[in-house]
Structure formats: C-alpha cells, structure tokens
Protein backbone atom coordinates (compact mmCIF):
# COMPACT_ATOMS: atom_id res chain seq x y z
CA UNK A 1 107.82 108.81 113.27
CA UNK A 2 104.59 109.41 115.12
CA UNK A 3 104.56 113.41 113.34
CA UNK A 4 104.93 112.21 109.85
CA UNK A 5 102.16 109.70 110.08
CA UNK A 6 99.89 111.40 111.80
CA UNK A 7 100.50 114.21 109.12
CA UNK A 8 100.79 111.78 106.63
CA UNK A 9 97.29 110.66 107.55
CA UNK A 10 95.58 113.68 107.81
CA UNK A 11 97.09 114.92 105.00
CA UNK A 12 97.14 112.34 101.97
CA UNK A 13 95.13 109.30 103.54
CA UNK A 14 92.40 111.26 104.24
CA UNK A 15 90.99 112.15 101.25
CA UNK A 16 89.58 108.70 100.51
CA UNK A 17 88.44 108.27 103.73
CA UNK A 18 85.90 110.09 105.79
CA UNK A 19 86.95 112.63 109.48
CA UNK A 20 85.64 110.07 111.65
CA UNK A 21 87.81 107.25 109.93
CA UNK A 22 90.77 109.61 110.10
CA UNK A 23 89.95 110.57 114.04
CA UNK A 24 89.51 106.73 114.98
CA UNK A 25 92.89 105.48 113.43
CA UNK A 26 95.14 107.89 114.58
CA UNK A 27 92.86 108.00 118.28
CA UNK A 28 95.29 106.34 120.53
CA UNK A 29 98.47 106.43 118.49
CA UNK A 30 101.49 108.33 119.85
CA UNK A 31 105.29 107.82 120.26
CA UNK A 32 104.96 104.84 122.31
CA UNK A 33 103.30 103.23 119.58
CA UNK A 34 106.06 102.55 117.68
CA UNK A 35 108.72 102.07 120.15
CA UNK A 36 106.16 98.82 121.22
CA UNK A 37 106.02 97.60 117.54
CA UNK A 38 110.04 97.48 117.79
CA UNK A 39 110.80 96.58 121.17
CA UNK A 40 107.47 93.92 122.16
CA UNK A 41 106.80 93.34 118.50
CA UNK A 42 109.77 93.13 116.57
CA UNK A 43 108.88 95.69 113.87
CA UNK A 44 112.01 96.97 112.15
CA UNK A 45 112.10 100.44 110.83
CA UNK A 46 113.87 102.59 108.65
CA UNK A 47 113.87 106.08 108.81
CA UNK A 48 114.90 108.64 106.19
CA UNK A 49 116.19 111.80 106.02
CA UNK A 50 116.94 114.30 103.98
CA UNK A 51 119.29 117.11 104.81
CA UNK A 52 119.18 116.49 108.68
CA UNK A 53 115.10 116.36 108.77
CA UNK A 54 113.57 113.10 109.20
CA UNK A 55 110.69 112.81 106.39
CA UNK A 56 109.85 108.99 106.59
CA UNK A 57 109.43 105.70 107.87
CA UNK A 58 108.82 102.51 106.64
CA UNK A 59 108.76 99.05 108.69
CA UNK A 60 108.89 95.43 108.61
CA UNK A 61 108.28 91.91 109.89
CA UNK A 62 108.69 88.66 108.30
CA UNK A 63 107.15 88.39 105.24
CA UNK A 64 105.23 91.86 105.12
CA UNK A 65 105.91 95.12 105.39
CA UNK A 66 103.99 96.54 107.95
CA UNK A 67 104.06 100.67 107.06
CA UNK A 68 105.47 103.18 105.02
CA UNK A 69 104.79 106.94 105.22
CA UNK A 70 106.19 110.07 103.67
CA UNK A 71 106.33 113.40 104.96
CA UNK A 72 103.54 114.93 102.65
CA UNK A 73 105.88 117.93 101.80
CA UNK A 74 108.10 115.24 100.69
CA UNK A 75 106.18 113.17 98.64
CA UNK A 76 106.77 112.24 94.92
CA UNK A 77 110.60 112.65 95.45
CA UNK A 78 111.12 109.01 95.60
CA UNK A 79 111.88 109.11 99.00
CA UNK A 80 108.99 106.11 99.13
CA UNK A 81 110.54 104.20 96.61
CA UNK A 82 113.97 103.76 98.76
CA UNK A 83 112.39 103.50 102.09
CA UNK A 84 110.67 100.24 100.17
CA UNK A 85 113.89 99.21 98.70
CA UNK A 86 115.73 99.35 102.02
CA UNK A 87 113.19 97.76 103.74
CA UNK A 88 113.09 94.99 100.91
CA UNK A 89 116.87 94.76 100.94
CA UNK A 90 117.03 94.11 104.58
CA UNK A 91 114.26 91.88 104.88
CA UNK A 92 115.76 89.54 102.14
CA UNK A 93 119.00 89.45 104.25
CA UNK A 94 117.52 88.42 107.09
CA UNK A 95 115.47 85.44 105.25
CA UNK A 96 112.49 86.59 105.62
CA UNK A 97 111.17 88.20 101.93
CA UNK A 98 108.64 90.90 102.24
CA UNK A 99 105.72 89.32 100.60
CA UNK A 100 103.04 91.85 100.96
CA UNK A 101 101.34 94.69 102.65
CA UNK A 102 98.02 96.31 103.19
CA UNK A 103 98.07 99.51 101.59
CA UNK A 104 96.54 102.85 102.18
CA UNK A 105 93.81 103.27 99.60
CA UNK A 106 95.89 106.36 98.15
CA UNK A 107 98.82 104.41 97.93
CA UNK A 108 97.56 101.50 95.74
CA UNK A 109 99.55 103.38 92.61
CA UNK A 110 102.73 103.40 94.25
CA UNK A 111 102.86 99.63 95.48
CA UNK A 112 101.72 98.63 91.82
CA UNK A 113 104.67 100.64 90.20
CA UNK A 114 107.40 99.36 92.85
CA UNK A 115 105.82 95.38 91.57
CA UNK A 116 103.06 94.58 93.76
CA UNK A 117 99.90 93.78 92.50
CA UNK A 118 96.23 94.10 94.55
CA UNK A 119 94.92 90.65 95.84
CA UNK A 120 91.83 92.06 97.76
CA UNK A 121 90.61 94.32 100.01
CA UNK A 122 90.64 94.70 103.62
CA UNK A 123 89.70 96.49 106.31
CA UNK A 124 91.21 97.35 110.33
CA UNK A 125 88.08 98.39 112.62
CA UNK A 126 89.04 101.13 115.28
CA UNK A 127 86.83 102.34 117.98
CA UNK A 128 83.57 101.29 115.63
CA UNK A 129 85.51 102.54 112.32
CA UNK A 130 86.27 100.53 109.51
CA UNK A 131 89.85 101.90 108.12
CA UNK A 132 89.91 100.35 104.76
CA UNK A 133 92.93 99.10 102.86
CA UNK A 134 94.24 97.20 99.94
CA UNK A 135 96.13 93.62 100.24
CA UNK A 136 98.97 93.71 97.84
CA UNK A 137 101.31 90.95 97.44
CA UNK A 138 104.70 91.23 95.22
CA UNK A 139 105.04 89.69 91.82
C-alpha cells in the first residue's frame, strides 16, 4: 500500500500541488503507517488487484472514508470506482455509512461522479506544509 501511494502522490497528486507539499506529506510515511491505522486505529482497508499485482487501496472508519489511491498506471479503469463501492458496501454492513471524505484536489471529479458533492475546503499541515484537500460529503 505504502508503493502505490507514494507513487500515487508523486505521480497524479502532485500536479496541483507544489515539491515541497509533495516532500512534506509523504516525509515520514512508510509501511508502518498503515499497519498503525489498522491495528491502533481501526482503519479498514481494501486492497485490489488485478491479475496477481496489487494496484490499490482504499480505507475506512465510521462514517468517512479515510483514503483511496490507484496505481497511476492503473487509473481510469474503474478500479477507483469498486475500491469505493467495496468500501461503501462494507461500511454500510457494519452500521456505520461512509458519509464523507477529504479528497485529493485531483480527485474532486471522481468523488462528484461516484455521488458526493464538495462542502468546503480543507487543509492537513505537515512539517510547516499546508496539504490542501476538498471535504466531500455523499448525497
């Protein structure tokens, strides 16, 4: 998971954002990172793959989903879309709806087609960086 976002990142994210933006967010981010979001935090994540080669994640808490990247070499084959849906799916069985997400300034398009609409705009700061983002909430 940690290769295909920090390619995802550098590849597609970082066109609307600046190097130094890139640098900071993806600074101390490495396998453990997500291993903590599931096993301290909770985070549930779905992987998927496509002829044996994992080519995204998405993941989930209560009420928001929390990421979702695609392999750029894999983008635009709806591989998104069902990462979302599973992630949707599963959060709905488990009672807890996914109500929103903060989403990557390139991916403002995407959320919008799969029903979510922008509510405001947002911002993480990392090591004196402000990473920008989009709150969407689903209609």
């Amino acid at each position: 998971m940690h290769a295909i976002h920090e390619r995802a990142v550098r590849t597609s994210c970082a066109p609307e954002l600046g190097p130094g933006v890139v640098d900071a967010w993806l600074r101390d981010r490495d396998h453990d990172t997500f291993l903590r979001a599931r096993d301290d935090g909770g985070e549930v994540f779905v992987i998927a793959e496509l002829r044996g080669l994992r080519v995204g994640f998405a993941g989930w808490l209560p009420g928001r989903l929390t990421s979702l990247f695609v392999d750029p070499d894999h983008q635009g084959c709806s591989i998104g879309a069902a990462l979302l849906s599973a992630c949707e799916v599963a959060a709905v069985a488990a009672g807890t709806p996914i109500l929103g997400t903060n989403a990557t300034l390139n991916a403002r398009t995407f959320y919008e087609a799969a029903g979510y609409r922008a509510i405001g705009d947002g911002f993480e700061e990392r090591f004196g960086e402000r990473i920008p983002h989009i709150r969407m909430a689903r209609t």
